[in-house]
C-alpha atoms as a PDB file:
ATOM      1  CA  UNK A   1     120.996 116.612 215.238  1.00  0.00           C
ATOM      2  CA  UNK A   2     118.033 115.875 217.433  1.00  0.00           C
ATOM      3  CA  UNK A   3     119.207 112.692 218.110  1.00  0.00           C
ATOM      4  CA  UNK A   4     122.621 113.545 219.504  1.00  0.00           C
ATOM      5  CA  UNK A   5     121.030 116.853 220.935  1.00  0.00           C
ATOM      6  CA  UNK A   6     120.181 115.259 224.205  1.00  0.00           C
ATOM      7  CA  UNK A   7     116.889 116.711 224.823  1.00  0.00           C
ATOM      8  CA  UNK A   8     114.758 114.178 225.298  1.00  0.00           C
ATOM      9  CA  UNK A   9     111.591 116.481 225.702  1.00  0.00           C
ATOM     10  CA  UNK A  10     112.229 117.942 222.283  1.00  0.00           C
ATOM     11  CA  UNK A  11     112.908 115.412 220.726  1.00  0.00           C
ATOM     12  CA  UNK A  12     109.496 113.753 221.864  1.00  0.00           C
ATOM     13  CA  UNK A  13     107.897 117.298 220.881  1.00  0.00           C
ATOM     14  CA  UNK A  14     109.203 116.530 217.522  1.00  0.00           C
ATOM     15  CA  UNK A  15     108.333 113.242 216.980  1.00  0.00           C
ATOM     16  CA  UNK A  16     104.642 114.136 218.039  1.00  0.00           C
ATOM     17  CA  UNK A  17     104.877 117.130 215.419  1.00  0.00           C
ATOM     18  CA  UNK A  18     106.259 114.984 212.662  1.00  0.00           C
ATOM     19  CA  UNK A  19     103.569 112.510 212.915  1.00  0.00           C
ATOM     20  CA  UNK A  20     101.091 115.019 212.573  1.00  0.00           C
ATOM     21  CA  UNK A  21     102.566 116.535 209.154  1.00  0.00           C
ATOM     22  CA  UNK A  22     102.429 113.091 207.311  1.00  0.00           C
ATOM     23  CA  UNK A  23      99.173 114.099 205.807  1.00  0.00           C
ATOM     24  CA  UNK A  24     100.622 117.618 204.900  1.00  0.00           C
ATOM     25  CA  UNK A  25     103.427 115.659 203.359  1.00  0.00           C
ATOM     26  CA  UNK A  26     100.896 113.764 201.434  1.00  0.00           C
ATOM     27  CA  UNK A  27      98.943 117.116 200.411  1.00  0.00           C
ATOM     28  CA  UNK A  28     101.305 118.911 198.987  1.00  0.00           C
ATOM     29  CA  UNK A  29     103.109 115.679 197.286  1.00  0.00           C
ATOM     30  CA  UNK A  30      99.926 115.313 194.733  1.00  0.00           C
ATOM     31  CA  UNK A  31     100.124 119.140 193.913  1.00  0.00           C
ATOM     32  CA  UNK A  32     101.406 119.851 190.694  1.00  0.00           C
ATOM     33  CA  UNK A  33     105.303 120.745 190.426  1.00  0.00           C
ATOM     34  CA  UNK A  34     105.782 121.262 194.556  1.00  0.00           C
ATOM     35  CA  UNK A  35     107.870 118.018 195.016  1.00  0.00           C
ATOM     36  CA  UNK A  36     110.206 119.291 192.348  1.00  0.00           C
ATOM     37  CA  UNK A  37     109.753 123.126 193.777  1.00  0.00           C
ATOM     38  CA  UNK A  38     110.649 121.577 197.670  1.00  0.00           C
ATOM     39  CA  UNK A  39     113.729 119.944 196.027  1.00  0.00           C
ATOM     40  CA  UNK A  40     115.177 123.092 194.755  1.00  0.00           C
ATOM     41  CA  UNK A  41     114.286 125.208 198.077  1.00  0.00           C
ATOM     42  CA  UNK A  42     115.887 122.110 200.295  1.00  0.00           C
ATOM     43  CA  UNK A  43     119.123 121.662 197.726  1.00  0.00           C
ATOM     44  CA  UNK A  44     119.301 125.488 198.332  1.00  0.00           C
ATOM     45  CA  UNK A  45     118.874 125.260 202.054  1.00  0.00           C
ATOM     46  CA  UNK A  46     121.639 122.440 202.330  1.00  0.00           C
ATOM     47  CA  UNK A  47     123.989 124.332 200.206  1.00  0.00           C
ATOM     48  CA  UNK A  48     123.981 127.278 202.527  1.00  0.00           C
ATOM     49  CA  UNK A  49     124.807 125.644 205.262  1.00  0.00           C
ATOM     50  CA  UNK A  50     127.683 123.553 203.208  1.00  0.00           C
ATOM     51  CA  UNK A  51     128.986 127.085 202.681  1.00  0.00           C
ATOM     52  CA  UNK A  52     128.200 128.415 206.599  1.00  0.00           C
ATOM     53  CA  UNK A  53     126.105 131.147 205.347  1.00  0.00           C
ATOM     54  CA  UNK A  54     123.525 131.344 207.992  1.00  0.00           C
ATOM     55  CA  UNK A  55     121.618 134.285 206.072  1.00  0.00           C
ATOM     56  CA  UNK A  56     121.146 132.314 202.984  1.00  0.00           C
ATOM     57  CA  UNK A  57     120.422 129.407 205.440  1.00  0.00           C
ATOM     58  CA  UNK A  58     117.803 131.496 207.029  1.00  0.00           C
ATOM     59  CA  UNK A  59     116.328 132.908 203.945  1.00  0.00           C
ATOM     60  CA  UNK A  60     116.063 129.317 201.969  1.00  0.00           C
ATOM     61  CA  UNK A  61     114.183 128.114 205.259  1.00  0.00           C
ATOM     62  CA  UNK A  62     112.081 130.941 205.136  1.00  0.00           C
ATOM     63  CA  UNK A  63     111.596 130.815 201.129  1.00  0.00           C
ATOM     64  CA  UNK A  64     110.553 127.148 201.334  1.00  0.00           C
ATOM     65  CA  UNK A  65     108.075 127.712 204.339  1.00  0.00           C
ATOM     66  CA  UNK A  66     106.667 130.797 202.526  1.00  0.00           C
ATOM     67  CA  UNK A  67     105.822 128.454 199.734  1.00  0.00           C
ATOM     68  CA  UNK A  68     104.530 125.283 201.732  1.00  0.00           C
ATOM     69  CA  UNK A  69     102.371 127.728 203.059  1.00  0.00           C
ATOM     70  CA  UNK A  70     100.984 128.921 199.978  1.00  0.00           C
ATOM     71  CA  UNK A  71     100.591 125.050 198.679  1.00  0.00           C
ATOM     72  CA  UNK A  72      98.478 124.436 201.260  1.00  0.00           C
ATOM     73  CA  UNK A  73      96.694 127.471 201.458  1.00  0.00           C
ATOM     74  CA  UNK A  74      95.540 127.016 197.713  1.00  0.00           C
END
């Protein structure tokens, strides 16, 4: 979506964010059950938006953010 979005400042801003998360990605990948927890929330995320439901988009976002942040907060 970025790609084709035609914003190059965001998607710069992005880039520059993503790089920074790489050792967030690594955190929470060596935590006990989260890859297997962030597979469900992003299956249930995707699914959502297969069936246009943008609550049950929004809330799987907001589900799977509420429990990054708790993996890393731990």
């Amino acid at each position: 979506m970025r790609d084709i979005s035609g914003q190059r400042p965001a998607v710069e801003l992005l880039e520059r964010l993503n790089a920074q998360l790489v050792r967030h990605r690594f955190q929470l990948a060596l935590r006990p059950g989260r890859p297997q927890r962030s597979l469900g929330e992003h299956l249930a995320l995707i699914e959502a938006i297969r069936a246009r439901d943008p609550e049950a988009a929004q809330a799987a976002a907001h589900a799977h953010l509420a429990g990054v942040i708790d993996a890393l907060g731990r």
